[in-house]
PDB file of N, CA and C in Angstrom:
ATOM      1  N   UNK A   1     131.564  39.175  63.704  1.00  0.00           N
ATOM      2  CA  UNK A   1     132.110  39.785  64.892  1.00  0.00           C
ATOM      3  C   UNK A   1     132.193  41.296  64.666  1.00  0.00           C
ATOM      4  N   UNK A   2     131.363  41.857  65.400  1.00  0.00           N
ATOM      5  CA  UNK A   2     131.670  43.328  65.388  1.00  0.00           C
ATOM      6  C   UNK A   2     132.802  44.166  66.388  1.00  0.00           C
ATOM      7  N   UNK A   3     133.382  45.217  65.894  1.00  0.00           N
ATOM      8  CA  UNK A   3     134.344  45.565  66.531  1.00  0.00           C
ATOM      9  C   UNK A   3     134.142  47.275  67.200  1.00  0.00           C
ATOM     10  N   UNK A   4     134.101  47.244  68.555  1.00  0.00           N
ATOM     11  CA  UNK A   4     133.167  48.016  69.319  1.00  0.00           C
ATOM     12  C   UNK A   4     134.291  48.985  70.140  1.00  0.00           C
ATOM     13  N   UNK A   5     133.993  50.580  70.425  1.00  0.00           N
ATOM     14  CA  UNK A   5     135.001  51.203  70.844  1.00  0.00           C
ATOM     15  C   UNK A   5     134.168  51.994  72.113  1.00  0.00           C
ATOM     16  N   UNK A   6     134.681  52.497  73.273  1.00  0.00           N
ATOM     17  CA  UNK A   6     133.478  52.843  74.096  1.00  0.00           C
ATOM     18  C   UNK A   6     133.870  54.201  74.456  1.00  0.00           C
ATOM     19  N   UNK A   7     133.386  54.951  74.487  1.00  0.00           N
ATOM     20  CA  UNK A   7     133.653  56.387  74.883  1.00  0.00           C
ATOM     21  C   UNK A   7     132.759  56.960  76.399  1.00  0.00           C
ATOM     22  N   UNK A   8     133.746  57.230  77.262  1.00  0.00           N
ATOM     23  CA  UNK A   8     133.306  57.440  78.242  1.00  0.00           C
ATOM     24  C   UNK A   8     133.335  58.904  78.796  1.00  0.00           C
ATOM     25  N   UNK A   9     132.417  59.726  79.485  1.00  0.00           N
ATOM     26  CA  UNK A   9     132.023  61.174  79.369  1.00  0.00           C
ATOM     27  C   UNK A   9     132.024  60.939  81.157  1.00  0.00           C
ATOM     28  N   UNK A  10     131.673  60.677  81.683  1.00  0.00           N
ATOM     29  CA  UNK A  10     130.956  61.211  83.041  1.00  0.00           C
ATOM     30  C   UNK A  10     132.043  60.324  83.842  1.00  0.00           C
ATOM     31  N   UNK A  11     132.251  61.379  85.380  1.00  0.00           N
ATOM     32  CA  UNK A  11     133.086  61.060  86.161  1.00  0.00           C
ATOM     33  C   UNK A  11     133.234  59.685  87.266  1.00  0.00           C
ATOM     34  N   UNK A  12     133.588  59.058  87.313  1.00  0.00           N
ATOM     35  CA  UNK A  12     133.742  57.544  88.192  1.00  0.00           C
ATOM     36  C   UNK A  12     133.415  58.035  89.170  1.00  0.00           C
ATOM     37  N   UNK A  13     133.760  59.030  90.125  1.00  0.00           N
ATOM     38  CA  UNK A  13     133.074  58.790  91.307  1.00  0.00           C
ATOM     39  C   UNK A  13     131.485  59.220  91.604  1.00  0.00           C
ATOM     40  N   UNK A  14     131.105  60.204  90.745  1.00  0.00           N
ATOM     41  CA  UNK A  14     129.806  60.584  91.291  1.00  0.00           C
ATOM     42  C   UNK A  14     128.765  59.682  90.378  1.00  0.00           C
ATOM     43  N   UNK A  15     128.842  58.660  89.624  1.00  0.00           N
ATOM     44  CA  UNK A  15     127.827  58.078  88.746  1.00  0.00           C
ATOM     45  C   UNK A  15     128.442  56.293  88.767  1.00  0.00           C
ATOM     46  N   UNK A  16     127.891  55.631  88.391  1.00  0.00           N
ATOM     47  CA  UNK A  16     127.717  54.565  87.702  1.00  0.00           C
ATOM     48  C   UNK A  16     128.578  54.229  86.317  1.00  0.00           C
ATOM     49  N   UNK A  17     129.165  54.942  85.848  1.00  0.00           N
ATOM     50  CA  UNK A  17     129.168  55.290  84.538  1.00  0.00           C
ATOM     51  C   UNK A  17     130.342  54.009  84.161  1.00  0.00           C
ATOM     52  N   UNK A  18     131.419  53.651  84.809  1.00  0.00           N
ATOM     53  CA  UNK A  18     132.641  52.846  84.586  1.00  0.00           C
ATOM     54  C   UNK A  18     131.756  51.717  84.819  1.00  0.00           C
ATOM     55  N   UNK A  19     131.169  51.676  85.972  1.00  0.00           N
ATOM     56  CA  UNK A  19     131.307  50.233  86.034  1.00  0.00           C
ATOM     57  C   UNK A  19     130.110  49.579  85.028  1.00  0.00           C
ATOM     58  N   UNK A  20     128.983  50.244  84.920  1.00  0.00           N
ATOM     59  CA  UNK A  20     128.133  50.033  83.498  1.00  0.00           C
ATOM     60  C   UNK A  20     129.531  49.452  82.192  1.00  0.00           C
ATOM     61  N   UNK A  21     130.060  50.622  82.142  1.00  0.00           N
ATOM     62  CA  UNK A  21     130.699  50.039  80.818  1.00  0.00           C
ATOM     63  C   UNK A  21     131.557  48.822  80.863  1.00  0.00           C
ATOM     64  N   UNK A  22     131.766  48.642  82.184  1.00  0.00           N
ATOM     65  CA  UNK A  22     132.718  47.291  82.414  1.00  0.00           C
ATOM     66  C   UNK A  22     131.493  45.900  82.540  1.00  0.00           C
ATOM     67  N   UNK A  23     130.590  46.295  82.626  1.00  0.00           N
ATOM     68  CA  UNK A  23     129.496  45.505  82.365  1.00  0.00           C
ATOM     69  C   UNK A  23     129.112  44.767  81.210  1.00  0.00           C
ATOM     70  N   UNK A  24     128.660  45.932  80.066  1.00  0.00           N
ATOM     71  CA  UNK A  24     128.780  46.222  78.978  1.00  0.00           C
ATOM     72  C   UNK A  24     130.621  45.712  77.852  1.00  0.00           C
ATOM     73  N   UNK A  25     131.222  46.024  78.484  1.00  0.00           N
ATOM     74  CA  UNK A  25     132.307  45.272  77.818  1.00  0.00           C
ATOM     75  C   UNK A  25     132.511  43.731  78.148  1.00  0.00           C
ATOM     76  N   UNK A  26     132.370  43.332  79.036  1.00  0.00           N
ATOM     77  CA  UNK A  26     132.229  41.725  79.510  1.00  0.00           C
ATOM     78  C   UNK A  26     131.096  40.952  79.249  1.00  0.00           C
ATOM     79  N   UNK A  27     130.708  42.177  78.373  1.00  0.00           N
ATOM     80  CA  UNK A  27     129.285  41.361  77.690  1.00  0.00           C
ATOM     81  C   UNK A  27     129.583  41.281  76.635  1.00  0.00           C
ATOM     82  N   UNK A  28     130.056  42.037  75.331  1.00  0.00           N
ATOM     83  CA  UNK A  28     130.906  41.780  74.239  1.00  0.00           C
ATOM     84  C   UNK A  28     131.855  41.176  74.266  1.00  0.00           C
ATOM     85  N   UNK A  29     132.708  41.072  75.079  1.00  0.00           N
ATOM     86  CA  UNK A  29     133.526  39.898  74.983  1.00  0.00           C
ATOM     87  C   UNK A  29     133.063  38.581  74.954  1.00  0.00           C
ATOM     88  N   UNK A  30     131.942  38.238  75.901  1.00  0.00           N
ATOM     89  CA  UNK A  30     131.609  36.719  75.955  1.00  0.00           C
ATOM     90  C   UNK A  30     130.788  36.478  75.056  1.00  0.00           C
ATOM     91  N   UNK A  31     130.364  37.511  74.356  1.00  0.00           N
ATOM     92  CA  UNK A  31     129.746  37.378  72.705  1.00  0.00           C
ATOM     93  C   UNK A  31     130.162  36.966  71.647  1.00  0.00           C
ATOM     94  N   UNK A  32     131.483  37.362  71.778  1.00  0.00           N
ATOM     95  CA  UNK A  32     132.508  36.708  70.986  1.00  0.00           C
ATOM     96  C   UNK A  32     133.157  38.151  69.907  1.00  0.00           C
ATOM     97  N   UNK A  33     132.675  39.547  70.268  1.00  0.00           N
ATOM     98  CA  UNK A  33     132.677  40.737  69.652  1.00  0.00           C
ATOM     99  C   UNK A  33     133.956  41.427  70.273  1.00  0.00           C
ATOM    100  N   UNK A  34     134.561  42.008  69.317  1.00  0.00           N
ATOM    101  CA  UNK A  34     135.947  43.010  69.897  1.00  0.00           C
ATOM    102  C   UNK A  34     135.901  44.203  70.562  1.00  0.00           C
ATOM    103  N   UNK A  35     136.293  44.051  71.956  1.00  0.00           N
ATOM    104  CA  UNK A  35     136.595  45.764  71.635  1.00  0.00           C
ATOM    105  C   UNK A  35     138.106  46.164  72.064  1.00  0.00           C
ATOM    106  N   UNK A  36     138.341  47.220  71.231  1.00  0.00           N
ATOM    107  CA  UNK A  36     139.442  48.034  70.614  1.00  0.00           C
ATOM    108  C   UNK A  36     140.221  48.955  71.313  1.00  0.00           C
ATOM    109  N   UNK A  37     139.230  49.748  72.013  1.00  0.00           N
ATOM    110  CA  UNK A  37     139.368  50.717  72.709  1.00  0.00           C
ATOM    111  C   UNK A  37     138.483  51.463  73.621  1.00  0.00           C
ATOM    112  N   UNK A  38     139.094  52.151  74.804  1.00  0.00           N
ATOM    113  CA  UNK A  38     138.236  52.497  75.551  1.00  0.00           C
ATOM    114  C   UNK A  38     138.529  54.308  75.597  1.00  0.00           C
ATOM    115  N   UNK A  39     138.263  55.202  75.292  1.00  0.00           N
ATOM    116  CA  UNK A  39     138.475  56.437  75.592  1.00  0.00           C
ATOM    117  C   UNK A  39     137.913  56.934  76.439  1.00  0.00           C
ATOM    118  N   UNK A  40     138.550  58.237  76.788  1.00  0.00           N
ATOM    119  CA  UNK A  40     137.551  58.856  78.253  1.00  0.00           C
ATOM    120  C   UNK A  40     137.971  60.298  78.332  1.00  0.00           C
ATOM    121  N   UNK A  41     136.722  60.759  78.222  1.00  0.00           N
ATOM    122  CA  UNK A  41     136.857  62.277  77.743  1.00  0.00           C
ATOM    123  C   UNK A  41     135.969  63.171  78.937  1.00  0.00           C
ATOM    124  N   UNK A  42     135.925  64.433  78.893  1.00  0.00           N
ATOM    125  CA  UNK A  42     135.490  65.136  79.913  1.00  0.00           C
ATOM    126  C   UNK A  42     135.462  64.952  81.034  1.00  0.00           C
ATOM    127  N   UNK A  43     134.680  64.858  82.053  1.00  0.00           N
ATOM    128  CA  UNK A  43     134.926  64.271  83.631  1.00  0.00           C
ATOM    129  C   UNK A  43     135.469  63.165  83.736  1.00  0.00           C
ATOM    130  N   UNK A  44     135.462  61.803  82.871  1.00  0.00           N
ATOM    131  CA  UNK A  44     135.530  60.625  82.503  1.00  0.00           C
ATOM    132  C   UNK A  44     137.471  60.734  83.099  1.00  0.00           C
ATOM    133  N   UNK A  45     138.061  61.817  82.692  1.00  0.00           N
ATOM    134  CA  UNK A  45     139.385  61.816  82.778  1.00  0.00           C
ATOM    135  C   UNK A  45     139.848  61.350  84.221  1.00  0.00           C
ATOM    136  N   UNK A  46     138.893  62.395  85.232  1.00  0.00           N
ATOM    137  CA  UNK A  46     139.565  61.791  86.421  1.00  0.00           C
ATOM    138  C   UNK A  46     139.613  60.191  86.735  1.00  0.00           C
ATOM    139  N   UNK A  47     139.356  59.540  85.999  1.00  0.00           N
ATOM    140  CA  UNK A  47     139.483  58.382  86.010  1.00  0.00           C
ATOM    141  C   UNK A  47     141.173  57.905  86.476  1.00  0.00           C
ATOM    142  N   UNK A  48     141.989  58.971  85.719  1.00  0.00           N
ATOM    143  CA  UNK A  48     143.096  58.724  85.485  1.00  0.00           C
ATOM    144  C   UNK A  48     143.669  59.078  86.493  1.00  0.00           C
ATOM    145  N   UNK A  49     143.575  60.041  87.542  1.00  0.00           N
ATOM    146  CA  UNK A  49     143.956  59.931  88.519  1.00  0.00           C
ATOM    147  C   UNK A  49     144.875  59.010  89.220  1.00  0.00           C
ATOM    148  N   UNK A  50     146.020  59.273  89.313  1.00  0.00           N
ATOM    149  CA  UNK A  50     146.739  58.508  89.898  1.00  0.00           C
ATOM    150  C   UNK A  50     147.060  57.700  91.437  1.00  0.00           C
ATOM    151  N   UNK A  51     146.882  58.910  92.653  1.00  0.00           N
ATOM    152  CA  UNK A  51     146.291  58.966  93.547  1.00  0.00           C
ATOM    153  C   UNK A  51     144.922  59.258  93.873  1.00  0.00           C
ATOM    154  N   UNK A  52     144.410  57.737  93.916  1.00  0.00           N
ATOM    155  CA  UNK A  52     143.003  58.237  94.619  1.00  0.00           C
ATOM    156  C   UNK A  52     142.672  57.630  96.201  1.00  0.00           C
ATOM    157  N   UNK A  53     142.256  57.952  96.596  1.00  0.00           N
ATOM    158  CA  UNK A  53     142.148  58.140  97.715  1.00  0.00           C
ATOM    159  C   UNK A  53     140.547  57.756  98.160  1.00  0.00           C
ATOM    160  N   UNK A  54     139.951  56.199  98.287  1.00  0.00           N
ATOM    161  CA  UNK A  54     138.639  55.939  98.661  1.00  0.00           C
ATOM    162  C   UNK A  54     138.723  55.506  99.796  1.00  0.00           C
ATOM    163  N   UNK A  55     136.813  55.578 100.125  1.00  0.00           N
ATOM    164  CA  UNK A  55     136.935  54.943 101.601  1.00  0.00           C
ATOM    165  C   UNK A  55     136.974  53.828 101.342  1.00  0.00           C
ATOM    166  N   UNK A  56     137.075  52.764 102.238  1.00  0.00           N
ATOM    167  CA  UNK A  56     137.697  51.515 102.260  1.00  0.00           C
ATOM    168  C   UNK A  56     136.165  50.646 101.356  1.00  0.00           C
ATOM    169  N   UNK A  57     134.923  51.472 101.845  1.00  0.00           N
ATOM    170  CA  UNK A  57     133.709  50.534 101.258  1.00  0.00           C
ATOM    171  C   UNK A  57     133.546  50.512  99.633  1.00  0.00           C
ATOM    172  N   UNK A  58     134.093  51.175  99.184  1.00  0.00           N
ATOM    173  CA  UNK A  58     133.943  51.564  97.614  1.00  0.00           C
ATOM    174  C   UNK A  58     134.875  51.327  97.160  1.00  0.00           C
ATOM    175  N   UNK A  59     134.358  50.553  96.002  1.00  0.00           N
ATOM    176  CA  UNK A  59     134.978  50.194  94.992  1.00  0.00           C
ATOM    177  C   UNK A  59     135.627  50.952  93.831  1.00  0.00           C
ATOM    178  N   UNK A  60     137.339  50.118  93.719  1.00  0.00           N
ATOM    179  CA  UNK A  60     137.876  51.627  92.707  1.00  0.00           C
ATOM    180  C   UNK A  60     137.775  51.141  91.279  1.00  0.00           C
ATOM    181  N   UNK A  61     136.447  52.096  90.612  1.00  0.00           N
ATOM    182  CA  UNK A  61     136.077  51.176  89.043  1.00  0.00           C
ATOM    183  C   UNK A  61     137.476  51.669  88.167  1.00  0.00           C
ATOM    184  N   UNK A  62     138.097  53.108  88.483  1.00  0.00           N
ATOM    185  CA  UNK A  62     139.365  53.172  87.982  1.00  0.00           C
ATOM    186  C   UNK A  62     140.314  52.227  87.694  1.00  0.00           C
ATOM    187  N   UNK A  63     140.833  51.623  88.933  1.00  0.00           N
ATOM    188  CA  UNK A  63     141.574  50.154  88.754  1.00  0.00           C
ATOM    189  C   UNK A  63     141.001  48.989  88.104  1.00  0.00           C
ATOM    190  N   UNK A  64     139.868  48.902  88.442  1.00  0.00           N
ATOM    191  CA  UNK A  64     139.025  48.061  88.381  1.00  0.00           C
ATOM    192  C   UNK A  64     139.299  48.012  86.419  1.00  0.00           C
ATOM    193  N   UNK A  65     138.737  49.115  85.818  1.00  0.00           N
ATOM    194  CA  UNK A  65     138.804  49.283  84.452  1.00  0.00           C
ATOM    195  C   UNK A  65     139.990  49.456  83.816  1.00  0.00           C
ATOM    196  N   UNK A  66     141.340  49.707  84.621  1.00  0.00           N
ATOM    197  CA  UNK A  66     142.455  49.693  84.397  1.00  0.00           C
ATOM    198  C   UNK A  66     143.055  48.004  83.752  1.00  0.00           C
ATOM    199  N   UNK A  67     142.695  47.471  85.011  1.00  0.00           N
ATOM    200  CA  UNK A  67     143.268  45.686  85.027  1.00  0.00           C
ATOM    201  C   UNK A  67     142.238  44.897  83.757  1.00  0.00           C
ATOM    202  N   UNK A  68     141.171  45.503  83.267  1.00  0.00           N
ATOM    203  CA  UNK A  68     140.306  44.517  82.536  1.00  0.00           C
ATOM    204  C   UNK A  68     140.685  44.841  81.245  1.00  0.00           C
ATOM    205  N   UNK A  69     141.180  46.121  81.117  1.00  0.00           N
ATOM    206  CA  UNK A  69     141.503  46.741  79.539  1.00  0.00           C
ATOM    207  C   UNK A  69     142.926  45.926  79.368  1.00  0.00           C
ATOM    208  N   UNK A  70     144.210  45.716  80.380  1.00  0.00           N
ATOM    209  CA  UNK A  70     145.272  45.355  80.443  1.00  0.00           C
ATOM    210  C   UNK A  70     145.498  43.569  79.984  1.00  0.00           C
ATOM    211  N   UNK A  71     144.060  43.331  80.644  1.00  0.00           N
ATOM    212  CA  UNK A  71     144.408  41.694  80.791  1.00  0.00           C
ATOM    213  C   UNK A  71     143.650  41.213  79.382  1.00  0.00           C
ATOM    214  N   UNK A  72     142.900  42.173  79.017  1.00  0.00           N
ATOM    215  CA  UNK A  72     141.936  41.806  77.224  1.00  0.00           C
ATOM    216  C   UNK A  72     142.772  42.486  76.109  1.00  0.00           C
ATOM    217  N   UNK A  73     143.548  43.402  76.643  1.00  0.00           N
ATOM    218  CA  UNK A  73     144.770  44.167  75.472  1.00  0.00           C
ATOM    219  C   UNK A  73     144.044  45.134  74.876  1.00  0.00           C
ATOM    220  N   UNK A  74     142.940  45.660  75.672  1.00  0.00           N
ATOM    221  CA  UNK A  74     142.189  46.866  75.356  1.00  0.00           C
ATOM    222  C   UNK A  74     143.131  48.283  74.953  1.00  0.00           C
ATOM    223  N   UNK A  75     142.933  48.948  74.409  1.00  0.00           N
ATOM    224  CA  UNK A  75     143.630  50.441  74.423  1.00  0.00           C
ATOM    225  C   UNK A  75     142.316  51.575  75.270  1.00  0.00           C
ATOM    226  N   UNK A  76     143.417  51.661  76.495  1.00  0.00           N
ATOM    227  CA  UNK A  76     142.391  52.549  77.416  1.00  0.00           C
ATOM    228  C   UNK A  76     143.306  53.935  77.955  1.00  0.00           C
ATOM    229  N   UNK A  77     142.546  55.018  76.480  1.00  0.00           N
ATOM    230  CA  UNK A  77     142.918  56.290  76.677  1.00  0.00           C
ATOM    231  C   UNK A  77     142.241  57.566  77.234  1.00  0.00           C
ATOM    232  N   UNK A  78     143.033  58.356  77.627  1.00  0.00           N
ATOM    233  CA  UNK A  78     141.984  59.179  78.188  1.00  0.00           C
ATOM    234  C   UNK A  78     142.391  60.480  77.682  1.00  0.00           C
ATOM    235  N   UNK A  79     141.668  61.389  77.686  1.00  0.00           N
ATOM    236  CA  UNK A  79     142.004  63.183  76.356  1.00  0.00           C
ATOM    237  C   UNK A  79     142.919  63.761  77.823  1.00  0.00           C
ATOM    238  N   UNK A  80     144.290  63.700  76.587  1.00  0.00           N
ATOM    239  CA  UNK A  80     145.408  64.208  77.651  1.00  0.00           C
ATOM    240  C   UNK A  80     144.839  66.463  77.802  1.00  0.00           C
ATOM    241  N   UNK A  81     144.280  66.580  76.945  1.00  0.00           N
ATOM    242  CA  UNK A  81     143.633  68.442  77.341  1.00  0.00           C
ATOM    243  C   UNK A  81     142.567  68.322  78.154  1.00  0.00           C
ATOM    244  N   UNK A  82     141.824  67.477  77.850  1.00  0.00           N
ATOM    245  CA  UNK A  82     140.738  67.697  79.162  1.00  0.00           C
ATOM    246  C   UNK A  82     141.438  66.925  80.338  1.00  0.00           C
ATOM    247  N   UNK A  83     142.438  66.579  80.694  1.00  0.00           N
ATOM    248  CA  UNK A  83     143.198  65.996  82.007  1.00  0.00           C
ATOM    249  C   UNK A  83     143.978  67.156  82.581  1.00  0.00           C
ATOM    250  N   UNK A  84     144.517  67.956  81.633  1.00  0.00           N
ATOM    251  CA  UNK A  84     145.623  68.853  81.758  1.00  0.00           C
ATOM    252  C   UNK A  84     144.673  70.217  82.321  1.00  0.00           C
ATOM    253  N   UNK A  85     143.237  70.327  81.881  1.00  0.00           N
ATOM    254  CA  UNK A  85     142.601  71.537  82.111  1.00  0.00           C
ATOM    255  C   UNK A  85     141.618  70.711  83.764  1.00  0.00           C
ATOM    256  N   UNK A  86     142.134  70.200  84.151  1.00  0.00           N
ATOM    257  CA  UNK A  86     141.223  69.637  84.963  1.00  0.00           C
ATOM    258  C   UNK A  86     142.368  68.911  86.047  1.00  0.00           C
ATOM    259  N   UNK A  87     143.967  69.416  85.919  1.00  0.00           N
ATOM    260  CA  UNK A  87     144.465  68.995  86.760  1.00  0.00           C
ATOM    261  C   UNK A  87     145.047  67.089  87.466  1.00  0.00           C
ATOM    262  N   UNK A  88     144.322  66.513  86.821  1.00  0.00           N
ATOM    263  CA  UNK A  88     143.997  64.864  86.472  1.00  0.00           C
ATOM    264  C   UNK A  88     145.803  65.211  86.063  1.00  0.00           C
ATOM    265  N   UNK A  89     146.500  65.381  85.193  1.00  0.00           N
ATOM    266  CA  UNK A  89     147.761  65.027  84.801  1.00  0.00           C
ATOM    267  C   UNK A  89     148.390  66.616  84.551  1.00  0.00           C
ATOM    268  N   UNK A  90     149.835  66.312  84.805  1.00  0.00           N
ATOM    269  CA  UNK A  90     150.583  67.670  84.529  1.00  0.00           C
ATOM    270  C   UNK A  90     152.062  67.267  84.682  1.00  0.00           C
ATOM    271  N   UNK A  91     153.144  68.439  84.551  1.00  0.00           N
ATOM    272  CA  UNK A  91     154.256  67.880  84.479  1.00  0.00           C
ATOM    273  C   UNK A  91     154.782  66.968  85.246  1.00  0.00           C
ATOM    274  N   UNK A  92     154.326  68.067  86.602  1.00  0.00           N
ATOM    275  CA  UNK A  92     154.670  67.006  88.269  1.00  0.00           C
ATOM    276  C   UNK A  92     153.777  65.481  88.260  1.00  0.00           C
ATOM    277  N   UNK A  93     152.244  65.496  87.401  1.00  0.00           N
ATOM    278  CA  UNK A  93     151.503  64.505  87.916  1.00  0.00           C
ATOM    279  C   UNK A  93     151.250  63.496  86.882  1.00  0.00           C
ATOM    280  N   UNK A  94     151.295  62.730  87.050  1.00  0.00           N
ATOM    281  CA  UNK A  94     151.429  61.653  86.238  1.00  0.00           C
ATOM    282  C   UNK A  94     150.389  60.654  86.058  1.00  0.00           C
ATOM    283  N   UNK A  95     149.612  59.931  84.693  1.00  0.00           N
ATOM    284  CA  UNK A  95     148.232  59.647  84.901  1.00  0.00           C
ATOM    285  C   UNK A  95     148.806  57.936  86.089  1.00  0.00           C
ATOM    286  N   UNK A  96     147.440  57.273  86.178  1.00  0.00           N
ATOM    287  CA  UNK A  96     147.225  55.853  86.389  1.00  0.00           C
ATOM    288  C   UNK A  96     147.895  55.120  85.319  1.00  0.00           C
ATOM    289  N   UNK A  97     148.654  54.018  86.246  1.00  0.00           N
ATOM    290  CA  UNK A  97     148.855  52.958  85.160  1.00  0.00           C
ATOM    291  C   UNK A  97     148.010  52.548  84.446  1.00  0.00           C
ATOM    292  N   UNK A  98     148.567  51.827  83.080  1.00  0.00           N
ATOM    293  CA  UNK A  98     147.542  51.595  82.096  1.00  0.00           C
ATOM    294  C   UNK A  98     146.577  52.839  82.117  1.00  0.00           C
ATOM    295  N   UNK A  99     146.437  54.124  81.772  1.00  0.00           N
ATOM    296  CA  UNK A  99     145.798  54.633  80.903  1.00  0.00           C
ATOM    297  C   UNK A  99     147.271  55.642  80.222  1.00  0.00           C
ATOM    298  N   UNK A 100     146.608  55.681  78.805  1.00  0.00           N
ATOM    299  CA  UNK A 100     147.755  56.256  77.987  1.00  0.00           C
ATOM    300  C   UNK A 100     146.743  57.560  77.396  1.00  0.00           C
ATOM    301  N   UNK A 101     147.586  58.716  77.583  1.00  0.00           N
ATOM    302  CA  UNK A 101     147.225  60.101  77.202  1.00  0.00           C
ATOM    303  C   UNK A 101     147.247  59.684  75.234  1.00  0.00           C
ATOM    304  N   UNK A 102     145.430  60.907  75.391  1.00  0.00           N
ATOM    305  CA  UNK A 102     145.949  61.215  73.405  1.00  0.00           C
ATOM    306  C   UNK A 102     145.080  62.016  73.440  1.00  0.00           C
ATOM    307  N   UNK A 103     144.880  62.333  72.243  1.00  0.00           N
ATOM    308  CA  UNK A 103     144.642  63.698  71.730  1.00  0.00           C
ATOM    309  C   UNK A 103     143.310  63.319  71.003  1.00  0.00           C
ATOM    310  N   UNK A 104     142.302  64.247  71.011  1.00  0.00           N
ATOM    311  CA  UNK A 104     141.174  64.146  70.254  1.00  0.00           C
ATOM    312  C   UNK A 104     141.253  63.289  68.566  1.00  0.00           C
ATOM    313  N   UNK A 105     142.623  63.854  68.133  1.00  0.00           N
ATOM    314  CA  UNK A 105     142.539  63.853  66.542  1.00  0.00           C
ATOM    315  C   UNK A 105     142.810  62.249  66.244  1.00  0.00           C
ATOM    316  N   UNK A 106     143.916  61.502  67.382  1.00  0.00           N
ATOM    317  CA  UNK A 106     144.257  60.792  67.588  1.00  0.00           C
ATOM    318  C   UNK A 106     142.893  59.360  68.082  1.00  0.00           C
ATOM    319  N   UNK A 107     142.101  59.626  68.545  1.00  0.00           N
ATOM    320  CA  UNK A 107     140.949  58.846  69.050  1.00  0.00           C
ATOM    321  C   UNK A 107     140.117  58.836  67.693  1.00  0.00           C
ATOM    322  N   UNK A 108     140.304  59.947  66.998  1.00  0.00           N
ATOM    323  CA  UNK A 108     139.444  59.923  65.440  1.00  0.00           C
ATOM    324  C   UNK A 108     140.111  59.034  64.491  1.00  0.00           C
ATOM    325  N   UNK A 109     141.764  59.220  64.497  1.00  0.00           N
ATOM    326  CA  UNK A 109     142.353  58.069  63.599  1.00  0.00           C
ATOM    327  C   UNK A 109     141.661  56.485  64.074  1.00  0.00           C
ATOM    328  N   UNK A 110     141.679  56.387  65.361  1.00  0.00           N
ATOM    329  CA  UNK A 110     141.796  54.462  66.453  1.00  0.00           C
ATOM    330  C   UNK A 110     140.451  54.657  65.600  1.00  0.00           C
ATOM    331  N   UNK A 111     139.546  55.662  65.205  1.00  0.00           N
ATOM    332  CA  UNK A 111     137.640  54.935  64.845  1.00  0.00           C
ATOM    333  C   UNK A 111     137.991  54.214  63.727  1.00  0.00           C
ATOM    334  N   UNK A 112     138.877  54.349  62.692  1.00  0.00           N
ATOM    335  CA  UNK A 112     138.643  54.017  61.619  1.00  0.00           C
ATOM    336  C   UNK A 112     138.388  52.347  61.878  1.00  0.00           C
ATOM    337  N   UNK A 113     138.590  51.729  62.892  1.00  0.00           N
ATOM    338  CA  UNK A 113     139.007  50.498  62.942  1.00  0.00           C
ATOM    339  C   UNK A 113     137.503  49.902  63.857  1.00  0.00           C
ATOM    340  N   UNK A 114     136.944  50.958  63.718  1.00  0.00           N
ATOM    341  CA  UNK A 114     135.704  50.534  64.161  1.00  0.00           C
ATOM    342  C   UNK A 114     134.226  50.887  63.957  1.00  0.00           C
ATOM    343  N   UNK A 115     133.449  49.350  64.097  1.00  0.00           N
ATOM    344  CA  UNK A 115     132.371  49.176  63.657  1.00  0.00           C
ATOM    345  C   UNK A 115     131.049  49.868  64.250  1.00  0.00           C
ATOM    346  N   UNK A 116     131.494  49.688  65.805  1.00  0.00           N
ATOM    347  CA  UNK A 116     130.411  50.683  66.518  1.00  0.00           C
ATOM    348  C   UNK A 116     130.676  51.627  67.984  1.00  0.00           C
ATOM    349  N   UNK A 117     130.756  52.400  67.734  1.00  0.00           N
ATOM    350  CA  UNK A 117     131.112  53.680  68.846  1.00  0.00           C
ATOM    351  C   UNK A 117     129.709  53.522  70.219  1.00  0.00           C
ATOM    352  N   UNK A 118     130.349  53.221  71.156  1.00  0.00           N
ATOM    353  CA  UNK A 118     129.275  53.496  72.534  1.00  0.00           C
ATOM    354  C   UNK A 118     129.604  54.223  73.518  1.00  0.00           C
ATOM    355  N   UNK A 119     128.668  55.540  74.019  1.00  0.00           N
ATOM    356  CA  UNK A 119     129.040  56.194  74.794  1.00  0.00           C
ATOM    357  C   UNK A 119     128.179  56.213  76.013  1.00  0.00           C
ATOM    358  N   UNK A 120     129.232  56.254  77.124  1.00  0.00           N
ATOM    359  CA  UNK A 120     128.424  56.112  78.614  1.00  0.00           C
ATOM    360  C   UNK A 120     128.587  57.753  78.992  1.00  0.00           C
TER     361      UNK A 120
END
């Protein structure tokens, strides 16, 4: 069993990028392979967004990736400086449930515990 961590770069609404990896993670799971953690760095942050605001036809992969990390006991973090420089979180604003703010150095400690790093 390999134990798999996914790092996510590009923003949920203008790409594909979440729901690929929610693809991709429900495919390691039924493999019988771990994964650990989900991070989300650069555009990836607005993920965290608390208020979002879609049209009714689109799907929110935010929640969507929120409830799948929650219900598998995933750790789904997102880089509390690239949120803070990008407005995504601040004193007044507060991220999405289930995602928990950390710090670059902090996402380098969670690797030790893992076998293979994938980035969308």
């Amino acid at each position: 069993m390999t134990r798999f961590a996914l790092f996510i770069t590009s923003a949920s609404f203008n790409s594909q990028t979440i729901s690929s990896a929610l693809v991709f993670a429900n495919a390691l799971l039924e493999a019988g392979h771990q994964l650990k953690q989900v991070f989300l760095y650069q555009d990836a942050v607005y993920a965290a967004l608390q208020h979002i605001d879609l049209p009714s036809d689109e799907f929110n992969h935010s929640l969507l990736l929120s409830r799948f990390c929650q219900q598998h006991a995933i750790g789904l973090h997102y880089c509390i400086t690239a949120a803070e420089k990008r407005g995504v979180v601040s004193n007044e604003l507060a991220a999405q449930q289930g995602y928990m703010a950390t710090g670059l150095a902090e996402f380098a400690i969670l690797l030790e515990d893992i076998d293979k790093l994938v980035q969308f």
